[in-house]
C-alpha atoms as a PDB file:
ATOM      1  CA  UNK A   1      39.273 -40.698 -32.082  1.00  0.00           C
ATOM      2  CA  UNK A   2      38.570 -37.520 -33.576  1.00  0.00           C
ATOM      3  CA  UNK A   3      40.019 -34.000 -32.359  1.00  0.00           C
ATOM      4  CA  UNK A   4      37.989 -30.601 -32.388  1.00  0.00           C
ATOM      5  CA  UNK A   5      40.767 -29.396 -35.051  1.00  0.00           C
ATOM      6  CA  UNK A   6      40.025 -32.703 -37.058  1.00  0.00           C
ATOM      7  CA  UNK A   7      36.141 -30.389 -38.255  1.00  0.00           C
ATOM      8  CA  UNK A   8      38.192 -27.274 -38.665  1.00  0.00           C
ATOM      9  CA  UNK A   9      37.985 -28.367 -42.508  1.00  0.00           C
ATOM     10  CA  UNK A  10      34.214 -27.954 -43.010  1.00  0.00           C
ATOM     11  CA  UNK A  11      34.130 -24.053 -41.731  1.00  0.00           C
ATOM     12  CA  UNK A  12      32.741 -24.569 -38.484  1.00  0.00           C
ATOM     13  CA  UNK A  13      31.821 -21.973 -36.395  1.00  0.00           C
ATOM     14  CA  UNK A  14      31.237 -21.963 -32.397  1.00  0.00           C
ATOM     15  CA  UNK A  15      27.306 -20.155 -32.110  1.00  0.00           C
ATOM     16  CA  UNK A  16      27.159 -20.065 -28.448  1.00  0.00           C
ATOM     17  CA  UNK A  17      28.196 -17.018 -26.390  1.00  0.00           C
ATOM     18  CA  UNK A  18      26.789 -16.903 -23.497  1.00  0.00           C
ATOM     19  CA  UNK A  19      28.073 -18.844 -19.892  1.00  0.00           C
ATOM     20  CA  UNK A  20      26.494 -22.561 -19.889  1.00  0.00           C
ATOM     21  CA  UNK A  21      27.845 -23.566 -16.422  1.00  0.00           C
ATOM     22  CA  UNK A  22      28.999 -20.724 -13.807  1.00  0.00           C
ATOM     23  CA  UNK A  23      30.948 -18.358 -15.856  1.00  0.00           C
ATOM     24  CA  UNK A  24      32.256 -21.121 -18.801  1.00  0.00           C
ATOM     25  CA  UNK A  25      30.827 -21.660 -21.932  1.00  0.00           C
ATOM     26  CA  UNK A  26      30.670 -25.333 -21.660  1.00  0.00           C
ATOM     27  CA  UNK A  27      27.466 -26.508 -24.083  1.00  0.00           C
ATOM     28  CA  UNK A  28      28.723 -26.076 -27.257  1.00  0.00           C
ATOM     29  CA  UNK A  29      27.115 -25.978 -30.777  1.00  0.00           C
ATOM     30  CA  UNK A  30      29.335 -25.545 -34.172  1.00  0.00           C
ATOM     31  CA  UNK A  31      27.806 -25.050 -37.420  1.00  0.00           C
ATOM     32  CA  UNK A  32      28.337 -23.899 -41.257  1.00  0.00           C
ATOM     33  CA  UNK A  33      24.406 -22.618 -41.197  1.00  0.00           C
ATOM     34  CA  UNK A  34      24.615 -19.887 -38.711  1.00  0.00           C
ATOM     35  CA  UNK A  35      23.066 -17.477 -41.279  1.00  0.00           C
ATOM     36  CA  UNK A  36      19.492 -20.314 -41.361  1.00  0.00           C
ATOM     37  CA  UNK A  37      19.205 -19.371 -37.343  1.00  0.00           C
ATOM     38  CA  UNK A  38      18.784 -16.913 -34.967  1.00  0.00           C
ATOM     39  CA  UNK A  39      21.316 -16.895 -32.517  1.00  0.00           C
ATOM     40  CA  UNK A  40      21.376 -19.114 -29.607  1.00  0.00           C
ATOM     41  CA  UNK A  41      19.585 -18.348 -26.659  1.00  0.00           C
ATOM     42  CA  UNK A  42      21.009 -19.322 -23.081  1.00  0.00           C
ATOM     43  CA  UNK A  43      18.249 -19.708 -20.543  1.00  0.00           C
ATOM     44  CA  UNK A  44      17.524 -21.092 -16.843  1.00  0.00           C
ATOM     45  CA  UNK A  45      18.789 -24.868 -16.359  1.00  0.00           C
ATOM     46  CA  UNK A  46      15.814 -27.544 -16.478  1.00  0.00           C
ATOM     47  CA  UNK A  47      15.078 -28.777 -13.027  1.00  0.00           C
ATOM     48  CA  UNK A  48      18.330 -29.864 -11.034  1.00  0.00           C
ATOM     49  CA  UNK A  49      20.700 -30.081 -14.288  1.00  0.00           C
ATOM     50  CA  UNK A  50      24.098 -27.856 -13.681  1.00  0.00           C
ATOM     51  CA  UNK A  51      24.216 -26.839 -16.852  1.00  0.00           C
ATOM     52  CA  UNK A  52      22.206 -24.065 -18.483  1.00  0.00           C
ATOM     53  CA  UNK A  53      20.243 -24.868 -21.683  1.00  0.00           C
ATOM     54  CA  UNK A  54      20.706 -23.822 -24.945  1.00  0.00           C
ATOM     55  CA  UNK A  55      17.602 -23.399 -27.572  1.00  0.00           C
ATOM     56  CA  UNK A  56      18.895 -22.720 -30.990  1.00  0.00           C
ATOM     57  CA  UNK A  57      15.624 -22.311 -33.522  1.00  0.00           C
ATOM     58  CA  UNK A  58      15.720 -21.487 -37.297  1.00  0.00           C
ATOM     59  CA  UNK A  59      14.820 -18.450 -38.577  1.00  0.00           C
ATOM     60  CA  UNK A  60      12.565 -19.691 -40.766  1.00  0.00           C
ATOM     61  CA  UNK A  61      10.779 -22.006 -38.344  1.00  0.00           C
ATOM     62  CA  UNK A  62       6.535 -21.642 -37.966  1.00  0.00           C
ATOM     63  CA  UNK A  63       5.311 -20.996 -34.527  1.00  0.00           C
ATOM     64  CA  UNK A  64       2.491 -22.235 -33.376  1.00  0.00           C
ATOM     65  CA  UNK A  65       0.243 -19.389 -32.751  1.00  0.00           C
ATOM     66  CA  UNK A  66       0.096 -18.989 -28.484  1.00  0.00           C
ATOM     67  CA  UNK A  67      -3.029 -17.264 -27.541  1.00  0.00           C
ATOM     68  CA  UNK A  68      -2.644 -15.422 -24.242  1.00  0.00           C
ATOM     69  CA  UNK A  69      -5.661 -14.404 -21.649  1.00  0.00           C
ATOM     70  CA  UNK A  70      -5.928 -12.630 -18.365  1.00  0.00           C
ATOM     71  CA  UNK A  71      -7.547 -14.660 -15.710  1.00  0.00           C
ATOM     72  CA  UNK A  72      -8.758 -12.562 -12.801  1.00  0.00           C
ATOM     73  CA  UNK A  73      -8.460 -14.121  -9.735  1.00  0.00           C
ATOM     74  CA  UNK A  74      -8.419 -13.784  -5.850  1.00  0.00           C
ATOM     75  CA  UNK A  75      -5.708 -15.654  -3.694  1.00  0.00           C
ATOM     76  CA  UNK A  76      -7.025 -17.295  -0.353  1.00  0.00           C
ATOM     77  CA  UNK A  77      -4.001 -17.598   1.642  1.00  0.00           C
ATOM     78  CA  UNK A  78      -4.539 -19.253   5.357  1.00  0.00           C
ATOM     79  CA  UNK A  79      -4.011 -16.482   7.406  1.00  0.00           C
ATOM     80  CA  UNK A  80      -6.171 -13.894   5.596  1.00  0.00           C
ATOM     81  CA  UNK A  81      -8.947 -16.074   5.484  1.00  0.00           C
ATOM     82  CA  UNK A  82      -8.822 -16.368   9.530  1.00  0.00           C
ATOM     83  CA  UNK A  83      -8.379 -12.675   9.691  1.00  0.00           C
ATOM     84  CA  UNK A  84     -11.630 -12.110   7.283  1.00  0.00           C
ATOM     85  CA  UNK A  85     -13.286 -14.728   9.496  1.00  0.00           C
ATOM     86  CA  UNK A  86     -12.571 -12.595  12.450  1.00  0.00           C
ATOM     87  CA  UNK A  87     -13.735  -9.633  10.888  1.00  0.00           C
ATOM     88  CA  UNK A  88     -16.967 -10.649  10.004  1.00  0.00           C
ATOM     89  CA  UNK A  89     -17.385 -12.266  13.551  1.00  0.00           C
ATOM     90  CA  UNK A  90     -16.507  -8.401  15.403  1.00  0.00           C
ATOM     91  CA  UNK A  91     -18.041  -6.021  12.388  1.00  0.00           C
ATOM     92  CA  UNK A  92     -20.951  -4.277  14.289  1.00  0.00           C
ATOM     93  CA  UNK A  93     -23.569  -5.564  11.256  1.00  0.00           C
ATOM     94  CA  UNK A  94     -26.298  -3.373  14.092  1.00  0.00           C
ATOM     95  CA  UNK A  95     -26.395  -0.474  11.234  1.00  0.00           C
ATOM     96  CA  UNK A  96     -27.828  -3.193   8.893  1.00  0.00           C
ATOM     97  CA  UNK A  97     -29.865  -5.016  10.558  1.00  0.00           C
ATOM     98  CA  UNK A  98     -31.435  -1.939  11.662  1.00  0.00           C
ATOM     99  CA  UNK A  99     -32.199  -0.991   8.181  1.00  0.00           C
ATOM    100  CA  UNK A 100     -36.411  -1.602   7.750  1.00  0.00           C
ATOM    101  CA  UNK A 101     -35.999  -0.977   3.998  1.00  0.00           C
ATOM    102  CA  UNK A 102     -35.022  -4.991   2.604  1.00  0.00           C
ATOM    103  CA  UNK A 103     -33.044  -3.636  -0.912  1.00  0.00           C
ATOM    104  CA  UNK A 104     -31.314  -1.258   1.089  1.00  0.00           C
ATOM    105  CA  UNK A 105     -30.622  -3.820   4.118  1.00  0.00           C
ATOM    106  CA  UNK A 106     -28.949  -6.033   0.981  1.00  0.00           C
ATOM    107  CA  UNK A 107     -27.550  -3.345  -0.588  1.00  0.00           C
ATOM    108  CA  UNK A 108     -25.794  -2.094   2.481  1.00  0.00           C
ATOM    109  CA  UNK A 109     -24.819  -5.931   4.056  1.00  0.00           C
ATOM    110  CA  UNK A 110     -23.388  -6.125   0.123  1.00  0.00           C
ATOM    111  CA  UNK A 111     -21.343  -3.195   0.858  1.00  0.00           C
ATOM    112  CA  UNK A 112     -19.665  -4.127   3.576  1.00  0.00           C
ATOM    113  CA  UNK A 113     -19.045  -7.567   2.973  1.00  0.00           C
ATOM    114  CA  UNK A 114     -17.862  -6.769  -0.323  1.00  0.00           C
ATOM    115  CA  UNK A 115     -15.284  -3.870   1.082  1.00  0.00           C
ATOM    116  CA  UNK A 116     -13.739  -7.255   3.612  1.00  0.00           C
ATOM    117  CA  UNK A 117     -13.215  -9.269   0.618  1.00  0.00           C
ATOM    118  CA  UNK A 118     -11.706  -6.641  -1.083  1.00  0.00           C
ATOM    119  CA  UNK A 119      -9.176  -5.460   1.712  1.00  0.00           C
ATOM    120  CA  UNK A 120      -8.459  -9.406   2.172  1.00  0.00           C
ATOM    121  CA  UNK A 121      -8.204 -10.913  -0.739  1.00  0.00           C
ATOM    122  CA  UNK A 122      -7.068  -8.208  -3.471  1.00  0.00           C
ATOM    123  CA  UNK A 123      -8.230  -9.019  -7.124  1.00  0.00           C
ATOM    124  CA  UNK A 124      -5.221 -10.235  -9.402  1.00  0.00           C
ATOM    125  CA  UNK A 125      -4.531 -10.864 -13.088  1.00  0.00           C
ATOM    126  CA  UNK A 126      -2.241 -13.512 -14.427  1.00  0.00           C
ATOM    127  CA  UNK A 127      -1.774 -14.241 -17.563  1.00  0.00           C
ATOM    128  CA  UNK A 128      -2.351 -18.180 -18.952  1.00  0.00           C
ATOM    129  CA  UNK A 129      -1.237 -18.991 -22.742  1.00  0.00           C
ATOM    130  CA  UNK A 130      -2.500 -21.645 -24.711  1.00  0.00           C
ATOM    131  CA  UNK A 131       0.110 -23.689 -24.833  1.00  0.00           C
ATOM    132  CA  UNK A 132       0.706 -23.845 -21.245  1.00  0.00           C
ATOM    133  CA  UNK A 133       0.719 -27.289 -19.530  1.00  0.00           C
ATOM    134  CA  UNK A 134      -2.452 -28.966 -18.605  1.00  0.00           C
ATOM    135  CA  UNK A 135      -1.248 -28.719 -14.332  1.00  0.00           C
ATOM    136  CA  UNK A 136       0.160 -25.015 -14.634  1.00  0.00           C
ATOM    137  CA  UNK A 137      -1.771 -22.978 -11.866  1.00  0.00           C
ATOM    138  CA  UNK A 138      -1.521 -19.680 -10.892  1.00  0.00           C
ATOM    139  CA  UNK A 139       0.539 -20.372  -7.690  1.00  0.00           C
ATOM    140  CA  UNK A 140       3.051 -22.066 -10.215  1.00  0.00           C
ATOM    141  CA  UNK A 141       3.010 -19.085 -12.759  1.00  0.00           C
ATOM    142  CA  UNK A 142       3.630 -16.894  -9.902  1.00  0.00           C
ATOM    143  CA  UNK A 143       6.543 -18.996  -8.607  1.00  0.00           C
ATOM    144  CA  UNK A 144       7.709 -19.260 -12.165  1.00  0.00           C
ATOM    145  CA  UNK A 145       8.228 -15.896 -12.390  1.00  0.00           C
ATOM    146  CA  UNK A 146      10.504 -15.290  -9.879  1.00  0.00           C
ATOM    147  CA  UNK A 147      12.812 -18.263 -10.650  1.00  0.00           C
ATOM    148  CA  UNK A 148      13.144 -16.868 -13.994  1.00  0.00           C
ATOM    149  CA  UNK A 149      13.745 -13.153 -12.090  1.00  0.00           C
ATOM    150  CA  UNK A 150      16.528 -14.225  -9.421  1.00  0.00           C
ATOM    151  CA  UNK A 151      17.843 -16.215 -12.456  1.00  0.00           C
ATOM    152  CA  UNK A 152      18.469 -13.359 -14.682  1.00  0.00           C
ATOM    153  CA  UNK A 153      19.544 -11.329 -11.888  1.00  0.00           C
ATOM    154  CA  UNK A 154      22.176 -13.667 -11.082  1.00  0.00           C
ATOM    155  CA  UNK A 155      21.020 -14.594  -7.193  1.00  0.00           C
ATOM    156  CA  UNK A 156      21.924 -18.125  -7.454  1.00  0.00           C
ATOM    157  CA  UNK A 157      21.105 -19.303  -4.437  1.00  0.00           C
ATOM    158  CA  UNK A 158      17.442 -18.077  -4.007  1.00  0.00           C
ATOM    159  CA  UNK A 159      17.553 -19.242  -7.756  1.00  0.00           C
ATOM    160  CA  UNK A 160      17.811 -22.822  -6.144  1.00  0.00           C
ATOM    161  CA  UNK A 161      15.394 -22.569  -3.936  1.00  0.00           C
ATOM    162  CA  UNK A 162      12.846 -21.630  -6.561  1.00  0.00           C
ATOM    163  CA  UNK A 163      13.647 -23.919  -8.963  1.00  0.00           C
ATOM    164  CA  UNK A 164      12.950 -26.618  -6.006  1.00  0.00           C
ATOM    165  CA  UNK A 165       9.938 -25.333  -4.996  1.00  0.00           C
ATOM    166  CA  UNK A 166       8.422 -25.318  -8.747  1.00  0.00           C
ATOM    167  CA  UNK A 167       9.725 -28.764  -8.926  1.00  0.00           C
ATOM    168  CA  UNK A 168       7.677 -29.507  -6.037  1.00  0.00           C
ATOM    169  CA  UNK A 169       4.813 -27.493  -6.846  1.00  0.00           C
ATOM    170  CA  UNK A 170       4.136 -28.840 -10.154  1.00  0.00           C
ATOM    171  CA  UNK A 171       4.476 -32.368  -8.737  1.00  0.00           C
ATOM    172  CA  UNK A 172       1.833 -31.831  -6.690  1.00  0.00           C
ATOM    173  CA  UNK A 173      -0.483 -30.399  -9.313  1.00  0.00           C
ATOM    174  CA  UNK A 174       0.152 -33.152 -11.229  1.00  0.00           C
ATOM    175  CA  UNK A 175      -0.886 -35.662  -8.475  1.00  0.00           C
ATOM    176  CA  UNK A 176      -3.931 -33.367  -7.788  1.00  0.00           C
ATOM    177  CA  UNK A 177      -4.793 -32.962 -11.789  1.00  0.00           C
ATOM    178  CA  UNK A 178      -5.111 -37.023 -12.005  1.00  0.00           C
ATOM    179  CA  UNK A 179      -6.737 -37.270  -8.673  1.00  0.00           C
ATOM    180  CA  UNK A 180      -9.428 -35.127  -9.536  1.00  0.00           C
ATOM    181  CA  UNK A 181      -9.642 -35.851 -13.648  1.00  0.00           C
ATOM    182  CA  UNK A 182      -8.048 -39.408 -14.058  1.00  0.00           C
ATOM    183  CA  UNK A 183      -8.573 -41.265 -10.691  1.00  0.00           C
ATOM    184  CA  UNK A 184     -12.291 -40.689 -10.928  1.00  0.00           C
ATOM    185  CA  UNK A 185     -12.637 -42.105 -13.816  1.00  0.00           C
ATOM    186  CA  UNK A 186     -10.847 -45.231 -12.947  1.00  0.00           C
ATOM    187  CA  UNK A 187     -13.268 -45.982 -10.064  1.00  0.00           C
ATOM    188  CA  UNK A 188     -16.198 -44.773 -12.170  1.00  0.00           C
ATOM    189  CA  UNK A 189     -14.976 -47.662 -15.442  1.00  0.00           C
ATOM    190  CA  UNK A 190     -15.969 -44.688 -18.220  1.00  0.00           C
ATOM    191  CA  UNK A 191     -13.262 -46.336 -20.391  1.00  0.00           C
ATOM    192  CA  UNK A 192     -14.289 -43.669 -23.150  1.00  0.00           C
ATOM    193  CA  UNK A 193     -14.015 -40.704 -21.085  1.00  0.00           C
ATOM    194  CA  UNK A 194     -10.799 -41.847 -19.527  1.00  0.00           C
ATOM    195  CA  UNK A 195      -9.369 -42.815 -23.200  1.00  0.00           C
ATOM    196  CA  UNK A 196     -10.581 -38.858 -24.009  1.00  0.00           C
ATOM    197  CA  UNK A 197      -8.875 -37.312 -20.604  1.00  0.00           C
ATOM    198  CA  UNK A 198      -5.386 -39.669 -21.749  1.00  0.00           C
ATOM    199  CA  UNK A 199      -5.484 -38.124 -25.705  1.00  0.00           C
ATOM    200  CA  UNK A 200      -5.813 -34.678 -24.101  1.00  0.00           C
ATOM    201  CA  UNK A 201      -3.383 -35.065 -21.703  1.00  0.00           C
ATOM    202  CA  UNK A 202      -0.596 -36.695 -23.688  1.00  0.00           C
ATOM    203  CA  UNK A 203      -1.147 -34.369 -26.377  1.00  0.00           C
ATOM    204  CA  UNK A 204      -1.911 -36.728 -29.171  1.00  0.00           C
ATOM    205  CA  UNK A 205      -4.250 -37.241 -31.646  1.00  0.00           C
ATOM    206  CA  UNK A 206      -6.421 -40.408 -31.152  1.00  0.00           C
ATOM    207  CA  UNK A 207      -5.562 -42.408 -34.217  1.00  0.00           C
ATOM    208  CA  UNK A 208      -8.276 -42.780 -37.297  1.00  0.00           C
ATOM    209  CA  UNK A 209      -9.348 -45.678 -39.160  1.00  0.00           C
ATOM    210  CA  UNK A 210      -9.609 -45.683 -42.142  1.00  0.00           C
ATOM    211  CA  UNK A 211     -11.207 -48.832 -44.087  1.00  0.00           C
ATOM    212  CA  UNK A 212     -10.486 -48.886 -47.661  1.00  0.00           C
ATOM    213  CA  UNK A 213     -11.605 -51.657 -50.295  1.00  0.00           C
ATOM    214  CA  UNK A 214      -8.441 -53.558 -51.861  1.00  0.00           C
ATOM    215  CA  UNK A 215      -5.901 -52.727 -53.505  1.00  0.00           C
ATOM    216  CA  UNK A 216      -7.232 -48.924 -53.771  1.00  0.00           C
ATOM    217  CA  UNK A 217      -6.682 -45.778 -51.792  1.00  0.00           C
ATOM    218  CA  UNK A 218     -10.215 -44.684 -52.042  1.00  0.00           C
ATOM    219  CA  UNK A 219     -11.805 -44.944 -48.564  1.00  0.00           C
ATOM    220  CA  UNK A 220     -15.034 -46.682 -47.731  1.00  0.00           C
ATOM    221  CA  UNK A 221     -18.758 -45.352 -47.182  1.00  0.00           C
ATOM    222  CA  UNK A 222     -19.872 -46.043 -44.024  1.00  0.00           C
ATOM    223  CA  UNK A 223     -22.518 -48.563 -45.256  1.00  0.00           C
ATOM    224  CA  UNK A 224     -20.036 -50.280 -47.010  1.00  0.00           C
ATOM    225  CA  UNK A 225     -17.586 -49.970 -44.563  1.00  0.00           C
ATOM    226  CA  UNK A 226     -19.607 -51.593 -42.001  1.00  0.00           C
ATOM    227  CA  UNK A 227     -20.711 -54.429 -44.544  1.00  0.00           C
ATOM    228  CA  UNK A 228     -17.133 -55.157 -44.965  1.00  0.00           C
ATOM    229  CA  UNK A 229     -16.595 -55.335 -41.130  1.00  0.00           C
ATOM    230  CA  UNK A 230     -19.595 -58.063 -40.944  1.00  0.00           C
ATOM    231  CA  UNK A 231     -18.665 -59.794 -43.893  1.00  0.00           C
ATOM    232  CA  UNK A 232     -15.225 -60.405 -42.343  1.00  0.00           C
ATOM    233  CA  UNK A 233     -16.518 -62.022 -39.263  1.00  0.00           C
ATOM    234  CA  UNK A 234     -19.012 -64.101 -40.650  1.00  0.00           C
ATOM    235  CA  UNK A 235     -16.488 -65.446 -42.796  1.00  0.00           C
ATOM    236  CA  UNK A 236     -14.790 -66.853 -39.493  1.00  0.00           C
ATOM    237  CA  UNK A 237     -17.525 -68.899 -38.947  1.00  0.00           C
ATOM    238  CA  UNK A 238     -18.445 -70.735 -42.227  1.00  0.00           C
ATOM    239  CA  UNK A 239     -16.175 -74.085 -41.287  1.00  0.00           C
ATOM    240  CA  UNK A 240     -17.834 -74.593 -38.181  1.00  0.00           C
ATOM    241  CA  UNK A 241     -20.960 -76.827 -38.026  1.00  0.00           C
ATOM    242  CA  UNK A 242     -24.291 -76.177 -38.359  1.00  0.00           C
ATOM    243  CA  UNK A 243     -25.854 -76.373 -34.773  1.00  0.00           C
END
């Protein structure tokens, strides 16, 4: 069995500096080609590992280009919604309905109802790249965030608590993403649109076809393509008897 000392010979050198597990450096990586990559990057542990991981990438390696947009949005939480319920029940709408003037009685009920909805349910911006996941909401962005915040900042515990609760969150989008996109389709028997939602979801291309004649390269027209398909199967059928 081999001994760390036993690769001292081929100028190995230890790339990772940062803590992998509590306060050791534990994950190791030793290489001659240090100079081909940037250096190693310690980051939050993936779901309930102990260890932290480590993403090493080459300096020359091409990125896939992650386009980033703002989504506006307005959070609904439970208790906000009762309270805008309430408001709207109590708000004295007398001044409105009093109004004789109809654009001005819509203008002004507009006004009002648009000032609630405003004072309850704040406009916010996240921002959603490209490459995210096809499940990744806002609530998980959000919660995300501060994983990756109480993780930098060292507060382990609440770090734990986070990294449960996105766990859990993003099971539950999952469930609710096939529910809603896959399930249907199941009861529904679209067996093309449910073969589209599975290419989409598991990232792949659907695989092509490509006929070609014999003992070339070239591919096939489609009229001779399709003449090769029927010649095939009537072929099948010239030993059987003549009904």
């Amino acid at each position: 069995m081999k001994c760390l000392s036993d690769y001292c010979d081929f100028n190995l050198k230890q790339v990772v500096k940062d803590p992998t597990r509590n306060s050791n450096i534990l994950d190791l990586i030793f290489t001659n080609m240090s100079s081909h990559y940037n250096p190693p990057e310690v980051i939050a542990p993936l779901s309930t590992s102990g260890h932290n991981m480590v993403i090493w990438m080459a300096k020359s390696q091409q990125r896939s280009v992650n386009i980033v947009k703002k989504i506006k949005f307005r959070p609904t939480p439970r208790y906000n919604l009762q309270q805008f319920g309430s408001c709207l029940a109590q708000y004295d709408w007398s001044t409105v309905l009093n109004i004789e003037n109809v654009d001005e009685k819509v203008e002004d009920f507009t006004r009002a109802t648009n000032d609630m909805i405003n004072y309850y349910f704040p406009e916010r911006t996240v921002r959603m790249h490209s490459d995210d996941k096809f499940f990744i909401t806002t609530k998980i962005k959000k919660l995300l965030r501060k994983r990756d915040n109480a993780y930098k900042q060292r507060r382990m515990q609440k770090f734990r608590k986070l990294r449960n609760r996105v766990a859990s969150e993003i099971t539950k989008a999952k469930r609710h993403y096939y529910v809603m996109n896959i399930g249907r389709l199941d009861t529904n028997g679209d067996a093309r649109m449910w073969w589209k939602k599975f290419w989409k979801l598991t990232g792949k291309k659907k695989p092509s076809i490509n006929l070609s004649e014999q003992g070339s390269d070239s591919k096939l027209e489609d009229s001779d393509a399709a003449n090769m398909i029927n010649t095939f199967f009537a072929d099948l059928t010239n030993d059987f008897p003549e009904i």
